[in-house]
PDB file of N, CA and C in Angstrom:
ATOM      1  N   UNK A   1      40.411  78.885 129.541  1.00  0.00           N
ATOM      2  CA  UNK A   1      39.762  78.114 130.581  1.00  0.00           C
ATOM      3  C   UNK A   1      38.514  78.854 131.028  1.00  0.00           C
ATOM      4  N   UNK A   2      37.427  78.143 131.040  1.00  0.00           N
ATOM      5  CA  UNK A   2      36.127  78.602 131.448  1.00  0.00           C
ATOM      6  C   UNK A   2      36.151  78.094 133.001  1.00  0.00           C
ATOM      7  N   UNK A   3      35.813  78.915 133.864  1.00  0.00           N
ATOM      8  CA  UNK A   3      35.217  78.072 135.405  1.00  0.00           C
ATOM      9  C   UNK A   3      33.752  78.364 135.838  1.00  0.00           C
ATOM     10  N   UNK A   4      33.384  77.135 135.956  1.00  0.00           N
ATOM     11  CA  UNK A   4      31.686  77.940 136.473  1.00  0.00           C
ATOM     12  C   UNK A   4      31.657  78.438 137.718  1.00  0.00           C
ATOM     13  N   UNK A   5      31.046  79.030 138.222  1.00  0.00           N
ATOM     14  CA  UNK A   5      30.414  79.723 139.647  1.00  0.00           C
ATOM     15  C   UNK A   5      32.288  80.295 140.611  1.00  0.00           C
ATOM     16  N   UNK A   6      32.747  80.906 139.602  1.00  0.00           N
ATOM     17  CA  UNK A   6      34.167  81.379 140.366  1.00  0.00           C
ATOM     18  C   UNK A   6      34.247  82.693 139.703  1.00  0.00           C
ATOM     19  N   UNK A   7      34.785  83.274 141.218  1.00  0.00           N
ATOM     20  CA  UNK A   7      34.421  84.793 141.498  1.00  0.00           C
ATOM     21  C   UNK A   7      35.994  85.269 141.352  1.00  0.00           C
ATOM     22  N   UNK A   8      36.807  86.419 141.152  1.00  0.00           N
ATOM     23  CA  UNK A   8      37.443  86.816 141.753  1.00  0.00           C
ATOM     24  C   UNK A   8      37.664  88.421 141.767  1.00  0.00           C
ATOM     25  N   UNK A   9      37.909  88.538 143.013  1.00  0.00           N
ATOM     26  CA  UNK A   9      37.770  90.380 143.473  1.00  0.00           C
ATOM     27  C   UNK A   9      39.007  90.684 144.554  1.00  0.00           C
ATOM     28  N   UNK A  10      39.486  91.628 144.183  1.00  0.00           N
ATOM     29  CA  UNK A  10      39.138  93.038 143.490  1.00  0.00           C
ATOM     30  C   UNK A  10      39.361  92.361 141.931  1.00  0.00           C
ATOM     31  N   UNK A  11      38.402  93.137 141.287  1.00  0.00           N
ATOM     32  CA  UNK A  11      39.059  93.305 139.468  1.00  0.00           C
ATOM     33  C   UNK A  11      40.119  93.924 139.602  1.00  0.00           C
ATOM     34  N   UNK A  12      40.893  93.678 138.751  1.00  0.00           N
ATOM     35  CA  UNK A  12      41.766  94.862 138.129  1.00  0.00           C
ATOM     36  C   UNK A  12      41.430  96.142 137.583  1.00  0.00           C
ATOM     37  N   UNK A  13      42.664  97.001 137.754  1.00  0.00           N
ATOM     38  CA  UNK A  13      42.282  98.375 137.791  1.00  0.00           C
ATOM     39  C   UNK A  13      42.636  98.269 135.939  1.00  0.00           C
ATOM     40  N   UNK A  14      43.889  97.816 135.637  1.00  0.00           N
ATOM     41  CA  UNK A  14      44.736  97.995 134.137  1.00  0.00           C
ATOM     42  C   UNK A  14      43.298  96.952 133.193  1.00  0.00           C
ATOM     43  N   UNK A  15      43.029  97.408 132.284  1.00  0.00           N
ATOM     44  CA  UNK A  15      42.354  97.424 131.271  1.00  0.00           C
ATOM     45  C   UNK A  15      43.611  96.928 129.818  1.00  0.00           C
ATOM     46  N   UNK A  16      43.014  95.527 129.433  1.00  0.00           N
ATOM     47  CA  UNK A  16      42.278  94.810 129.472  1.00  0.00           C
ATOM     48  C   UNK A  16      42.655  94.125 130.870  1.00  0.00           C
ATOM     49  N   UNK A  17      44.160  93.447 131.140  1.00  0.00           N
ATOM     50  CA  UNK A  17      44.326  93.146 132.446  1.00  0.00           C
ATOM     51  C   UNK A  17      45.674  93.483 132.782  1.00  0.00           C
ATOM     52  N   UNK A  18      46.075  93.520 134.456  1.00  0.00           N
ATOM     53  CA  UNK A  18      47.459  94.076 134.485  1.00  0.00           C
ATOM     54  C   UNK A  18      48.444  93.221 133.840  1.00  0.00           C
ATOM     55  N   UNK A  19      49.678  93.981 133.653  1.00  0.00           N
ATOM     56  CA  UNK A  19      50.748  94.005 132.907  1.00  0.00           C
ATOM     57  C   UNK A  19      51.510  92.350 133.333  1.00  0.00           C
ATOM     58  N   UNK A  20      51.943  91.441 132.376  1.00  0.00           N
ATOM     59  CA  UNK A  20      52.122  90.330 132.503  1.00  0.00           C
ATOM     60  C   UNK A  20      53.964  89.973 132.566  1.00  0.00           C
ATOM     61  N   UNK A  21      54.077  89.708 133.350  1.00  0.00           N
ATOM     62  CA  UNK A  21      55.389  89.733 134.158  1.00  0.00           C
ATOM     63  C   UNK A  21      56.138  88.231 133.877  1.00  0.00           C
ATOM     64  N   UNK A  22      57.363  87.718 133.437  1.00  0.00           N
ATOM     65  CA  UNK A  22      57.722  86.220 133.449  1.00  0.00           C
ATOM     66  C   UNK A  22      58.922  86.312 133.186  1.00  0.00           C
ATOM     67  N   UNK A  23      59.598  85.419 133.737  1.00  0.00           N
ATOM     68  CA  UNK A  23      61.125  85.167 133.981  1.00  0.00           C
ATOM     69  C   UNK A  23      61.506  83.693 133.327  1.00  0.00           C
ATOM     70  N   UNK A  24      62.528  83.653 132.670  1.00  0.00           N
ATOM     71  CA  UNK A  24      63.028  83.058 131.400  1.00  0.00           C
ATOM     72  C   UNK A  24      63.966  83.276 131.279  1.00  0.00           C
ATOM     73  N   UNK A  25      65.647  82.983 131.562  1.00  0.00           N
ATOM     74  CA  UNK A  25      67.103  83.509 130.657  1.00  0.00           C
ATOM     75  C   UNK A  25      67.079  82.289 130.001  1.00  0.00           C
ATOM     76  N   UNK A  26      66.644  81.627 129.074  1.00  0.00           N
ATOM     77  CA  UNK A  26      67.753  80.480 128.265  1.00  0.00           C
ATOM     78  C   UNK A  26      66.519  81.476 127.464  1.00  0.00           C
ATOM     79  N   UNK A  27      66.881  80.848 125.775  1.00  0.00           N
ATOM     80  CA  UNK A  27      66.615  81.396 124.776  1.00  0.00           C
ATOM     81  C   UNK A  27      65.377  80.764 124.607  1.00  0.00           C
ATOM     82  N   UNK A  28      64.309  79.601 125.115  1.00  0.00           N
ATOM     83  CA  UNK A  28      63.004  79.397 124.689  1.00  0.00           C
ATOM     84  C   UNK A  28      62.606  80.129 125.949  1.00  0.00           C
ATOM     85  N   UNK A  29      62.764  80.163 127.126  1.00  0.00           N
ATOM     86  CA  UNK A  29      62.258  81.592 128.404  1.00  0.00           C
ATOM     87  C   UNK A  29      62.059  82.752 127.381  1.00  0.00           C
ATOM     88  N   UNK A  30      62.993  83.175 127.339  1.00  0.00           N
ATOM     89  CA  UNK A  30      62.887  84.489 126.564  1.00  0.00           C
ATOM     90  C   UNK A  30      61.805  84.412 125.242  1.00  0.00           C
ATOM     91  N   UNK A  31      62.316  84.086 124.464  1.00  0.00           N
ATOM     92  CA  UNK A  31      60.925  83.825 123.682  1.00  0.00           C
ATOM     93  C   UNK A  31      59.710  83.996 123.873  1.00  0.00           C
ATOM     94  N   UNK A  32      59.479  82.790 124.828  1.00  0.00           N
ATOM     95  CA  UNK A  32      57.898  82.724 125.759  1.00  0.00           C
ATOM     96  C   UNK A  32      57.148  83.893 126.037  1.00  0.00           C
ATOM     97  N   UNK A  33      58.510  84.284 126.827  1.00  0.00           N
ATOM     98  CA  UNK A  33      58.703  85.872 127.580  1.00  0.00           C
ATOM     99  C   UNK A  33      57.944  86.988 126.539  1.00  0.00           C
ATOM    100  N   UNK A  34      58.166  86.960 125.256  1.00  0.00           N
ATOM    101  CA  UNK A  34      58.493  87.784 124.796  1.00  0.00           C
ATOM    102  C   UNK A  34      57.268  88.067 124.181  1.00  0.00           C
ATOM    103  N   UNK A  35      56.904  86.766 123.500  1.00  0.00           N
ATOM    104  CA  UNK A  35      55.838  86.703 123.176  1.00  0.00           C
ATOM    105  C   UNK A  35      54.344  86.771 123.703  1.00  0.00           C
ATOM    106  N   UNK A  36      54.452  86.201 124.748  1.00  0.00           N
ATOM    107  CA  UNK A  36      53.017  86.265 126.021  1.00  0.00           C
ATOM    108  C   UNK A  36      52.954  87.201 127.100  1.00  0.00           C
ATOM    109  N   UNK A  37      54.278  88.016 127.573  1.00  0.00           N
ATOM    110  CA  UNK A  37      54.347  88.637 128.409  1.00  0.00           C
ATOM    111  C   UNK A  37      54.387  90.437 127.818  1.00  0.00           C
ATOM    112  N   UNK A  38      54.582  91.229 128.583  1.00  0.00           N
ATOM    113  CA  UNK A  38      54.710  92.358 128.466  1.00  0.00           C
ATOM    114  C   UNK A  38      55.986  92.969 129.072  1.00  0.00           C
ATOM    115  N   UNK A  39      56.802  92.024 130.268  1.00  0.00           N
ATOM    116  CA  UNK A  39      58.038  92.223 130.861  1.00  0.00           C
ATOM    117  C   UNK A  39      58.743  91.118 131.353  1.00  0.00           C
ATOM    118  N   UNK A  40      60.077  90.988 131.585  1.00  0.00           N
ATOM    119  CA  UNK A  40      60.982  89.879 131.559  1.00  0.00           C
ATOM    120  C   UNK A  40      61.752  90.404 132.656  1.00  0.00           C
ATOM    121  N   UNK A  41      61.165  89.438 133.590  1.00  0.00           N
ATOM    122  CA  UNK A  41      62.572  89.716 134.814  1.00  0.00           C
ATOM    123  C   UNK A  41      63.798  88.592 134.808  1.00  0.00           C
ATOM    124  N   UNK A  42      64.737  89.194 134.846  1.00  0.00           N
ATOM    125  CA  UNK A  42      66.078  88.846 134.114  1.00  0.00           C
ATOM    126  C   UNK A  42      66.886  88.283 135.894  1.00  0.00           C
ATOM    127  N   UNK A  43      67.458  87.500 135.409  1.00  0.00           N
ATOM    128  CA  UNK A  43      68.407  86.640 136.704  1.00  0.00           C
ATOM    129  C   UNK A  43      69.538  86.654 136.169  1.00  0.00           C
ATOM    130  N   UNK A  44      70.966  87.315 136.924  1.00  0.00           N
ATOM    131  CA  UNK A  44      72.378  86.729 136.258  1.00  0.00           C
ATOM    132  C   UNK A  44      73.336  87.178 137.252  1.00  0.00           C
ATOM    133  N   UNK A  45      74.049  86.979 137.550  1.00  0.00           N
ATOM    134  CA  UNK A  45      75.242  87.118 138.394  1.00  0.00           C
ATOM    135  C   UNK A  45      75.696  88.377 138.766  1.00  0.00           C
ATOM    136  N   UNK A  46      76.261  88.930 137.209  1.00  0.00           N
ATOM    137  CA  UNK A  46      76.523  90.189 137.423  1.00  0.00           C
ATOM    138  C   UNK A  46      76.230  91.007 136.442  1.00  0.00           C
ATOM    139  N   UNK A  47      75.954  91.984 136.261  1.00  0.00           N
ATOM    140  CA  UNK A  47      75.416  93.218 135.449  1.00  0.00           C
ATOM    141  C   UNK A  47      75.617  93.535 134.499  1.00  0.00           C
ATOM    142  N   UNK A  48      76.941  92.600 133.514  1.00  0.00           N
ATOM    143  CA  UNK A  48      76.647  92.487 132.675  1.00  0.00           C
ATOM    144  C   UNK A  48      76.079  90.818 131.723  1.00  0.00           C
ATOM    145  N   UNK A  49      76.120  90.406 132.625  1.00  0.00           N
ATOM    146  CA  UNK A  49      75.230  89.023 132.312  1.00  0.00           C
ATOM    147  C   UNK A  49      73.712  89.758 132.104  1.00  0.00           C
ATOM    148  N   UNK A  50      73.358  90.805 133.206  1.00  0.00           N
ATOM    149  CA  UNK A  50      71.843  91.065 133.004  1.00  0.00           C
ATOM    150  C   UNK A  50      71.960  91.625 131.844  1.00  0.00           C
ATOM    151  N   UNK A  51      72.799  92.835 131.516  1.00  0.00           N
ATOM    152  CA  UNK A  51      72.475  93.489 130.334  1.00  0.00           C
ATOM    153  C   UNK A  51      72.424  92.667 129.021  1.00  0.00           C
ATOM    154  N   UNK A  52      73.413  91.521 128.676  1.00  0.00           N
ATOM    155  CA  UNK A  52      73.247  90.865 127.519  1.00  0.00           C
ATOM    156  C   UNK A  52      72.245  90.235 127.330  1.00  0.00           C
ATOM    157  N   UNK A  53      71.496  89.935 128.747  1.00  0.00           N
ATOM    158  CA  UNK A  53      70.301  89.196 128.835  1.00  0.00           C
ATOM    159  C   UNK A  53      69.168  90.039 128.482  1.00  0.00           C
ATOM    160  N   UNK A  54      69.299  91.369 128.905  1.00  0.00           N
ATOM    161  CA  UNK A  54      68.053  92.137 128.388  1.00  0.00           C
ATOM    162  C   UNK A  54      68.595  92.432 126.802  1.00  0.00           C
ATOM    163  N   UNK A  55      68.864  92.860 126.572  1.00  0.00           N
ATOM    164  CA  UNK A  55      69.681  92.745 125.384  1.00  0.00           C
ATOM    165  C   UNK A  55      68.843  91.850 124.208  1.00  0.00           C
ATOM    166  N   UNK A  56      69.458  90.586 124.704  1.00  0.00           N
ATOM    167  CA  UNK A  56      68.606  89.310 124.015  1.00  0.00           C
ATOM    168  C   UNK A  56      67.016  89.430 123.583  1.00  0.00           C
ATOM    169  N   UNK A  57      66.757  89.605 125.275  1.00  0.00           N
ATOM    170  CA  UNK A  57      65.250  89.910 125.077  1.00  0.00           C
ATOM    171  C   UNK A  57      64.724  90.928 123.938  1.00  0.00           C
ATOM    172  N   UNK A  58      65.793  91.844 124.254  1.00  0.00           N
ATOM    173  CA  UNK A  58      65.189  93.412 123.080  1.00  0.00           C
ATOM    174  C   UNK A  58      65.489  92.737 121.798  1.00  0.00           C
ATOM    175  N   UNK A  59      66.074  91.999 121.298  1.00  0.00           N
ATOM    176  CA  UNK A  59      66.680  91.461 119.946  1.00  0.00           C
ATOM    177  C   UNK A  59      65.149  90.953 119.480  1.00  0.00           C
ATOM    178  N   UNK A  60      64.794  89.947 120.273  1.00  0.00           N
ATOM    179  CA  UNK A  60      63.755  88.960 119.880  1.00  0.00           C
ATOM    180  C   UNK A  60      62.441  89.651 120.258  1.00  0.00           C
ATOM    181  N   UNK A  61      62.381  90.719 120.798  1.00  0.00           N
ATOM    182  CA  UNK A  61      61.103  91.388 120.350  1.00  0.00           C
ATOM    183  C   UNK A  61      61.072  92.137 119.261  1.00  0.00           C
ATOM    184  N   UNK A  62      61.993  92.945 118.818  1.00  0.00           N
ATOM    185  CA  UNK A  62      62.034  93.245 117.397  1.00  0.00           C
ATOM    186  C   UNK A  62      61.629  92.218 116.752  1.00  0.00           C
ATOM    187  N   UNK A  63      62.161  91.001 116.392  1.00  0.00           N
ATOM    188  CA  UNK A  63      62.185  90.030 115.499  1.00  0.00           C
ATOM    189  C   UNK A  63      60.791  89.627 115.501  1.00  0.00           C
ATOM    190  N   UNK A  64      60.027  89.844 116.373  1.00  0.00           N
ATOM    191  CA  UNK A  64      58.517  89.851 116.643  1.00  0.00           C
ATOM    192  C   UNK A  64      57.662  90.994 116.462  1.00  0.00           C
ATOM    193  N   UNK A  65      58.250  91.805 116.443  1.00  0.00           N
ATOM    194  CA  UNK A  65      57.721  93.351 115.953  1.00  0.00           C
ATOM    195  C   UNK A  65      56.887  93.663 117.563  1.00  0.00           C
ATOM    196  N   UNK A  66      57.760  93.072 118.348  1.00  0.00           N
ATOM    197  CA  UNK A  66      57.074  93.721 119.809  1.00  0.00           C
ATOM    198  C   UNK A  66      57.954  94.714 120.483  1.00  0.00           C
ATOM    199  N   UNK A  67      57.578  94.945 121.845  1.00  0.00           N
ATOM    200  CA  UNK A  67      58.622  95.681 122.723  1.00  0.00           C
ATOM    201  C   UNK A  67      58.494  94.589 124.373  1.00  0.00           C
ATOM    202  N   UNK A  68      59.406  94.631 124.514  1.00  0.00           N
ATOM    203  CA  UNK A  68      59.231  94.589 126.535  1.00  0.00           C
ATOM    204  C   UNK A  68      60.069  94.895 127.019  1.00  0.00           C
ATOM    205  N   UNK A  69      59.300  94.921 128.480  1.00  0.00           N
ATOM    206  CA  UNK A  69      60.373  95.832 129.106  1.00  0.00           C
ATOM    207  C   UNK A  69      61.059  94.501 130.081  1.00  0.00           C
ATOM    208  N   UNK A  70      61.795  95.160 130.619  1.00  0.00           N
ATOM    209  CA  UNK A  70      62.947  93.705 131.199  1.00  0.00           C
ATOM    210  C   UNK A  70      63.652  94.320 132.702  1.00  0.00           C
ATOM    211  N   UNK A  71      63.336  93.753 133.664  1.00  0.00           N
ATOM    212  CA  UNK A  71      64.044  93.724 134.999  1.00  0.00           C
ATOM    213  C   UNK A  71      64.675  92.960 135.654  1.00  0.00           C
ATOM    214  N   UNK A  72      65.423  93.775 136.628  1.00  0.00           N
ATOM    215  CA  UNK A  72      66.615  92.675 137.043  1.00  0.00           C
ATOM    216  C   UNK A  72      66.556  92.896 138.406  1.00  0.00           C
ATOM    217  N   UNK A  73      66.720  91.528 139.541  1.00  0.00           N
ATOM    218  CA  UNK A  73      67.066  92.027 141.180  1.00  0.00           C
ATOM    219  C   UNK A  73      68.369  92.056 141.532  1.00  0.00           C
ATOM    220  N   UNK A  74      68.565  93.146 142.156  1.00  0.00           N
ATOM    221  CA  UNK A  74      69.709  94.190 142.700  1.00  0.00           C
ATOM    222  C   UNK A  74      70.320  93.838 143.984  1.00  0.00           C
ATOM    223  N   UNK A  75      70.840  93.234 144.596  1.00  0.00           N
ATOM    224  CA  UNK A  75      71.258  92.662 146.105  1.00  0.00           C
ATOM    225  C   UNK A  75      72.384  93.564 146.226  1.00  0.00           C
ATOM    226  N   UNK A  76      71.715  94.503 147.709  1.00  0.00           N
ATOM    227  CA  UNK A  76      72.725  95.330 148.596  1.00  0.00           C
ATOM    228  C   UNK A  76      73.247  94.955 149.248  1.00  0.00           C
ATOM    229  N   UNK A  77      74.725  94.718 149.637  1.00  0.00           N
ATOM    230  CA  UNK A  77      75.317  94.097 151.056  1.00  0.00           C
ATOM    231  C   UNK A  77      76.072  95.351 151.918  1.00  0.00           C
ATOM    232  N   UNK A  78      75.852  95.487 152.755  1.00  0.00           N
ATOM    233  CA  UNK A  78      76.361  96.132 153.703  1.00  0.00           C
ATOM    234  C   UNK A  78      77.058  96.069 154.010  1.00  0.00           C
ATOM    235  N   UNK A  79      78.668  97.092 155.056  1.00  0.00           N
ATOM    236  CA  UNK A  79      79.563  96.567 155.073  1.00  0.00           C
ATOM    237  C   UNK A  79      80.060  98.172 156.131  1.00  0.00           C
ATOM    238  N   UNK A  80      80.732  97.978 156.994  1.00  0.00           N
ATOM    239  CA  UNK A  80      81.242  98.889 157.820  1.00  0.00           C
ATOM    240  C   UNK A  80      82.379  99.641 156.855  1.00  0.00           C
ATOM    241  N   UNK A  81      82.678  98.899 155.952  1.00  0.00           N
ATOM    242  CA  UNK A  81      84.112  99.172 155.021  1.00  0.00           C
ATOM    243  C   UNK A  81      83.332  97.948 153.614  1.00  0.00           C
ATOM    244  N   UNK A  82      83.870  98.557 152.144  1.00  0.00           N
ATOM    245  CA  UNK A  82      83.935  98.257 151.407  1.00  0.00           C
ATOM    246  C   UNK A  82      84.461  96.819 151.795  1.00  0.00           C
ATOM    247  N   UNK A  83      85.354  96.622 151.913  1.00  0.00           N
ATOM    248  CA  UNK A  83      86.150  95.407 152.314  1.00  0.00           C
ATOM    249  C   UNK A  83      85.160  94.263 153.187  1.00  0.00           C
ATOM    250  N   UNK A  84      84.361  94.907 154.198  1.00  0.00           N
ATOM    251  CA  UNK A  84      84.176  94.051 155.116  1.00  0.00           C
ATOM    252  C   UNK A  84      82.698  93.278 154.193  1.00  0.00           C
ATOM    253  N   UNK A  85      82.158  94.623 153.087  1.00  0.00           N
ATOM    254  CA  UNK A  85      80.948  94.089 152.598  1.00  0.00           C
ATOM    255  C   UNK A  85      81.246  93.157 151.435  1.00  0.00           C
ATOM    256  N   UNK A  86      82.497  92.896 151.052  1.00  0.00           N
ATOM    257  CA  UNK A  86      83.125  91.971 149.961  1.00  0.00           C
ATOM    258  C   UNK A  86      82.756  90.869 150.603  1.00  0.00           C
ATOM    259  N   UNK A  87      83.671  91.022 151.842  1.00  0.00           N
ATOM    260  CA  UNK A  87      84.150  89.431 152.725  1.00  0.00           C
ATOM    261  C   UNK A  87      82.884  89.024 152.770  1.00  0.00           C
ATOM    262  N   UNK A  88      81.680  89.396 153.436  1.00  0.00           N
ATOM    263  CA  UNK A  88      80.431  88.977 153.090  1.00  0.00           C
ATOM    264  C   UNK A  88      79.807  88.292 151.836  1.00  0.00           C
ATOM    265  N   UNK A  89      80.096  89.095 150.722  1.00  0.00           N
ATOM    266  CA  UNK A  89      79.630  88.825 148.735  1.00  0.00           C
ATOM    267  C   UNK A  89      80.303  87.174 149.103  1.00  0.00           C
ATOM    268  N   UNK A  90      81.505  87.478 149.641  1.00  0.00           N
ATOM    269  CA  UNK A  90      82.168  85.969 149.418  1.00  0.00           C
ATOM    270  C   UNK A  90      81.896  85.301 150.205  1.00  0.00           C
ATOM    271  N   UNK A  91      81.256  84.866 151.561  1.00  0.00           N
ATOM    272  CA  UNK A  91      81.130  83.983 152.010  1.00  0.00           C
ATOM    273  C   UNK A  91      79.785  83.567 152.132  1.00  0.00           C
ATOM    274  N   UNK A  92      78.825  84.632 151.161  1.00  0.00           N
ATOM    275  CA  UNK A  92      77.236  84.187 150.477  1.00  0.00           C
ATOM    276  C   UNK A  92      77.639  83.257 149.549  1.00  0.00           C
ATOM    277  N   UNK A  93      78.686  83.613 148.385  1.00  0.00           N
ATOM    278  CA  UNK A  93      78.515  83.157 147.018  1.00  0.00           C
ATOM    279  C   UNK A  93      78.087  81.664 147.295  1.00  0.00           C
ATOM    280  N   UNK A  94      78.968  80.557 147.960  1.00  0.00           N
ATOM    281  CA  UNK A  94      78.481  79.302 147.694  1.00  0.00           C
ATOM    282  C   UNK A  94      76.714  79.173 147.813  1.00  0.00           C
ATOM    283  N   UNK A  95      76.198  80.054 148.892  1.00  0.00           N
ATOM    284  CA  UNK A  95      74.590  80.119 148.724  1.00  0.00           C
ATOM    285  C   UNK A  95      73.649  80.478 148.092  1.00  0.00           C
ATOM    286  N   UNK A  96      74.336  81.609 146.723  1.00  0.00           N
ATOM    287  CA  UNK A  96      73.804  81.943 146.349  1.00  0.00           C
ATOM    288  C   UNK A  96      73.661  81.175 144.737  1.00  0.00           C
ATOM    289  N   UNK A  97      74.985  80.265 144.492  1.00  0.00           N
ATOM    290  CA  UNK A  97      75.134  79.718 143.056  1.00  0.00           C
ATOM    291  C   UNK A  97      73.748  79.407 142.348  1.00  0.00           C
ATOM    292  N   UNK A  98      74.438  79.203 141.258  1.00  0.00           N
ATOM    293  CA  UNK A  98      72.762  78.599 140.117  1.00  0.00           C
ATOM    294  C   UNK A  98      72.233  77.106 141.094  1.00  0.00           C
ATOM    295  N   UNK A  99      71.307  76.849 141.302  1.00  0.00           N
ATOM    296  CA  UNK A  99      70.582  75.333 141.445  1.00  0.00           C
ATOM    297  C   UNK A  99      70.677  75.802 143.497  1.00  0.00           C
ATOM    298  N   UNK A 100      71.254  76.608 143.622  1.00  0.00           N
ATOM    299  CA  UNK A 100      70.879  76.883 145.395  1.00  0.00           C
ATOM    300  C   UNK A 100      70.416  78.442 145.278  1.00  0.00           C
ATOM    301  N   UNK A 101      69.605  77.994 146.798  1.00  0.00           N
ATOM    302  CA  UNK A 101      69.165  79.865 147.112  1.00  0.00           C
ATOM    303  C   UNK A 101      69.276  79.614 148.451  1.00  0.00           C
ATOM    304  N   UNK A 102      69.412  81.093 148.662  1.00  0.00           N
ATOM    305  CA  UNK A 102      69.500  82.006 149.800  1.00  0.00           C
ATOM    306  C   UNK A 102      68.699  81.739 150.793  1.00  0.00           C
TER     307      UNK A 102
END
């Protein structure tokens, strides 16, 4: 895309431009991911959903003769007692399912 008379500042510092970031878990995401991006932030329940998911990703950059790198978000719950920070995990979960957010 060409735009005429459009500015934007600050430049970037990363040469050619900064590092290209995109989120994708089904298998054409990833792909996409894999191919246009430089890193894959990864969404899954629990930790090892992320890992098979980065996983994936690392599979299909080989198969591309690339690399990326792949991240995942981490949610801390607090809790006076182990216990009390469960009872919490559980009475988020219905808010947190696939197709709702937080």
């Amino acid at each position: 895309v060409h735009l005429e008379d459009c500015i934007s500042n600050p430049k970037p510092l990363q040469k050619p431009h900064p590092p290209i970031l995109c989120a994708g878990n089904s298998e054409t995401g990833l792909r996409f991911t894999v191919e246009e991006a430089q890193a894959s932030f990864i969404n899954a329940p629990t930790h090892a959903e992320a890992a098979a998911t980065s996983r994936r990703a690392k599979r299909i950059a080989v198969q591309l003769g690339k690399s990326i790198k792949t991240y995942a978000m981490v949610m801390i719950i607090p809790g006076q007692t182990a216990a009390a920070a469960l009872l919490k995990k559980m009475c988020w979960r219905p808010l947190t399912s696939v197709g709702r957010a937080l």
